[in-house]
Structures are given as structure tokens and as C-alpha cells.
C-alpha atoms as a PDB file:
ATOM      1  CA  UNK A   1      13.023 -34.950   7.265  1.00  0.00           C
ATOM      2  CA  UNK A   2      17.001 -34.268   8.416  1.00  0.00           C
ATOM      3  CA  UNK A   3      15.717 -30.985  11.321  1.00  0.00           C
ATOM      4  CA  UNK A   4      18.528 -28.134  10.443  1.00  0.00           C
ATOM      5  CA  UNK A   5      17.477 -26.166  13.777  1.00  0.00           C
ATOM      6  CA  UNK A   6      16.191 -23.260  11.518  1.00  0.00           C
ATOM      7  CA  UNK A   7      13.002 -21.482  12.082  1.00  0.00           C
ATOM      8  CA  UNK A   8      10.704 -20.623   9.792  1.00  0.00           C
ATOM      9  CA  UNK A   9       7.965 -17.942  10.083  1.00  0.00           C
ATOM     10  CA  UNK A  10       4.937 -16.787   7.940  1.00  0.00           C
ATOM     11  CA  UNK A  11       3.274 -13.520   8.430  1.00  0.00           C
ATOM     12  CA  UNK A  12      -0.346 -13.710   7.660  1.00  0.00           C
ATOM     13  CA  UNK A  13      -2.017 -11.108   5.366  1.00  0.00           C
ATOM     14  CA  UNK A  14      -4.372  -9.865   8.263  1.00  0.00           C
ATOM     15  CA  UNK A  15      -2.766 -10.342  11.518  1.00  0.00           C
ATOM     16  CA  UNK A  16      -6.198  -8.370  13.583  1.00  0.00           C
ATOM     17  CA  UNK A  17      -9.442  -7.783  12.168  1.00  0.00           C
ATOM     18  CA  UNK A  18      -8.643  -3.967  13.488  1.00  0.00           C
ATOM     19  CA  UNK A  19      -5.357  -2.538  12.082  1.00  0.00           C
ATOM     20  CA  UNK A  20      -6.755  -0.386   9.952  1.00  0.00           C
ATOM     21  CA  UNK A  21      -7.592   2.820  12.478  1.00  0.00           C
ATOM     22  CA  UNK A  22      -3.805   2.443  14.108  1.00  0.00           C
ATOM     23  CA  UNK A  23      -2.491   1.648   9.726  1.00  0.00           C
ATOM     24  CA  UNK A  24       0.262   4.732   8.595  1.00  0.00           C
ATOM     25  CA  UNK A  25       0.888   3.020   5.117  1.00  0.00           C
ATOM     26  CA  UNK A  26       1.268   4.451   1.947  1.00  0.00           C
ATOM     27  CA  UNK A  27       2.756   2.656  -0.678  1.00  0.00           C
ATOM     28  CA  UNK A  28       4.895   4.171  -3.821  1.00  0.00           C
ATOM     29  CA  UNK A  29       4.397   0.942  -6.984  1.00  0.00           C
ATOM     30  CA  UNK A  30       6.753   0.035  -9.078  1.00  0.00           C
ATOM     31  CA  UNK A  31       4.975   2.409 -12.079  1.00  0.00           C
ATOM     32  CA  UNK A  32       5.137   5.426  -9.686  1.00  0.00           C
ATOM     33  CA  UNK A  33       1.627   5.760  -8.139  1.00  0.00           C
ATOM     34  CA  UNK A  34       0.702   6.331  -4.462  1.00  0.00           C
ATOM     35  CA  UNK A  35      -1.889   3.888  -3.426  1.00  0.00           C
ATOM     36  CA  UNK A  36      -3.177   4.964   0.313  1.00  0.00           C
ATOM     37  CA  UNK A  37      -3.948   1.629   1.150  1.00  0.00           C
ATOM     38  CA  UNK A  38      -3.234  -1.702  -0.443  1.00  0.00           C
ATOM     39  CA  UNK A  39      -7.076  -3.184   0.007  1.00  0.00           C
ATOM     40  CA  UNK A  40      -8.593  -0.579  -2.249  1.00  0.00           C
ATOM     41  CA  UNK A  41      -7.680   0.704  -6.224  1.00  0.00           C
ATOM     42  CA  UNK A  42      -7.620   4.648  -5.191  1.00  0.00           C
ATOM     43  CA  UNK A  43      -3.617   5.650  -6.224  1.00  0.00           C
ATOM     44  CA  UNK A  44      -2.257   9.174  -6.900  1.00  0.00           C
ATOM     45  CA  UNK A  45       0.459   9.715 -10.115  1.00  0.00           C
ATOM     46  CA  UNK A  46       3.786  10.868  -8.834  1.00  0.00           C
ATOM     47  CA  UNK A  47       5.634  11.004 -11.773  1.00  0.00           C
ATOM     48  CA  UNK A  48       4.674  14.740 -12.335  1.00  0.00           C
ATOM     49  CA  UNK A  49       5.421  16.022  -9.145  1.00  0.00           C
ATOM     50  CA  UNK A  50       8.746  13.969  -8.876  1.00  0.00           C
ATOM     51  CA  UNK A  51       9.728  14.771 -12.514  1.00  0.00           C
ATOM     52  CA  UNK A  52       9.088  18.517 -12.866  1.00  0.00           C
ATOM     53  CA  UNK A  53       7.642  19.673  -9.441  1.00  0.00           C
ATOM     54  CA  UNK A  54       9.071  20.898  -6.530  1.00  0.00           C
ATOM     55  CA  UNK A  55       9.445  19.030  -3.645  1.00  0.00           C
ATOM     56  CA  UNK A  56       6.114  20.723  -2.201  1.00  0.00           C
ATOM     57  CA  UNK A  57       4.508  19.185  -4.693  1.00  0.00           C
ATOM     58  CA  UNK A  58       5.504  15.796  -3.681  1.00  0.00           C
ATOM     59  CA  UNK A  59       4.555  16.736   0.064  1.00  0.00           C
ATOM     60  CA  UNK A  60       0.873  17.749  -1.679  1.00  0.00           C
ATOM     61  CA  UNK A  61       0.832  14.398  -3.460  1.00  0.00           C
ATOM     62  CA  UNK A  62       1.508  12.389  -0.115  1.00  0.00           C
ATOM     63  CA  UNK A  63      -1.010  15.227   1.405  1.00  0.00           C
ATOM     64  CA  UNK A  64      -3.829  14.481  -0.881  1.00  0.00           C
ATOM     65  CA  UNK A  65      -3.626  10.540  -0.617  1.00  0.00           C
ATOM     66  CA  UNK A  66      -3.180  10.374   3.062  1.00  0.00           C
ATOM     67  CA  UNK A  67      -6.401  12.359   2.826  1.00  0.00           C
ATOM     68  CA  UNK A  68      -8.277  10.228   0.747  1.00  0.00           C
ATOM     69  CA  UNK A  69      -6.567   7.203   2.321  1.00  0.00           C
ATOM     70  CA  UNK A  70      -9.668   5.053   3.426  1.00  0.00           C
ATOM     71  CA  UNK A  71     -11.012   4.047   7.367  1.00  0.00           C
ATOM     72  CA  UNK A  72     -11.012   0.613   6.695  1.00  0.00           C
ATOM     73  CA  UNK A  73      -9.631  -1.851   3.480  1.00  0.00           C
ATOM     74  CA  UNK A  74     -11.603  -3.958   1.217  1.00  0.00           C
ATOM     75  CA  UNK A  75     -10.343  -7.128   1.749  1.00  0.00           C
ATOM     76  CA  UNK A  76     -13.265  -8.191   4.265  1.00  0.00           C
ATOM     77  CA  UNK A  77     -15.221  -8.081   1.054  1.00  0.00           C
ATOM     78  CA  UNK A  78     -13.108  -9.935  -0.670  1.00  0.00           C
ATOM     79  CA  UNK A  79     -11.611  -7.006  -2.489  1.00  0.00           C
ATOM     80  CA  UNK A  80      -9.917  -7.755  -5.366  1.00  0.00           C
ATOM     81  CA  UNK A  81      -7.338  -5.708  -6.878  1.00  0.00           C
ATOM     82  CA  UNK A  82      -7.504  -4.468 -10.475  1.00  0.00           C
ATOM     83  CA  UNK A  83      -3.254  -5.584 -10.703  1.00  0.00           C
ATOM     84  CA  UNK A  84      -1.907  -8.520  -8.779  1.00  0.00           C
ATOM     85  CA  UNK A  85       0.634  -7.049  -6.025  1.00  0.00           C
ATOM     86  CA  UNK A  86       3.721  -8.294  -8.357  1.00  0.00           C
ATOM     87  CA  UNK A  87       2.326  -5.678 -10.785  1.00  0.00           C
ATOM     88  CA  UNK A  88       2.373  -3.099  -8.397  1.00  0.00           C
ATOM     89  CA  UNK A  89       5.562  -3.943  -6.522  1.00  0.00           C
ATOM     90  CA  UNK A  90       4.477  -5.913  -3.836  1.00  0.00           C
END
């Protein structure tokens, strides 16, 4: 193999075993939900609150979900996700 001097890096999926307590995710899909946290199915519909609502009612959205957004994921339990990430624009 001809070595081109580039370097090539891979982030893993879990880089500590501990990043959820310090985590400050949300994440908006592709279909307008807010999921809290990508290791668990709990997501919150934007759609009405960005179509017709004010913008407090975004900020209550985002309020709500960071609320309900969970201590730790699901992926240690080999959580599986109800959509793939490509379905939900990951």
C-alpha cells in the first residue's frame, strides 16, 4: 500500500463508560422531533411549536425534553433504537 502521509481517525460510539452525567445533547431529526438523548426512544414533536407557536413555545419544547432527558443511555443494554440513526438524521 503506496503511504499518502494522511491520517485517518475513527471516533468510537462510547469514548468513557461515564459521559452521560457531564452529556448537554439534544438532538432535532430529520422529521422534526427532539430526542433528549440518542440511547433511548423518548422525542418531543416540534413541528407545532415551530409552525404556529411562538418562540416560547419552542423554549418550552427544549424545556420539557431537557427535563425528561434521561441520567444515563441505553446502550449498555444493548438498546436498540426503534429507527436506525439514518432515519433520524444521524
Amino acid at each position: 500500500m503506496k503511504k499518502s502521509g494522511a491520517l485517518v481517525g475513527v471516533i468510537g460510539a462510547l469514548t468513557e463508560a461515564c459521559f452521560c452525567e457531564r452529556c448537554n445533547k439534544m438532538r432535532v431529526t430529520a422529521d422534526g422531533l427532539l430526542r433528549p438523548c440518542l440511547g433511548d426512544a423518548l422525542e418531543f414533536d416540534l413541528k407545532p411549536a415551530l409552525r404556529g407557536g411562538t418562540d416560547n413555545d419552542v423554549v418550552q419544547v427544549f424545556l420539557a425534553a431537557l427535563a425528561k432527558k434521561p441520567l444515563a443511555h441505553g446502550f449498555k443494554d444493548v438498546y436498540q433504537p426503534a429507527r436506525p440513526m439514518t432515519a433520524i438524521g444521524g
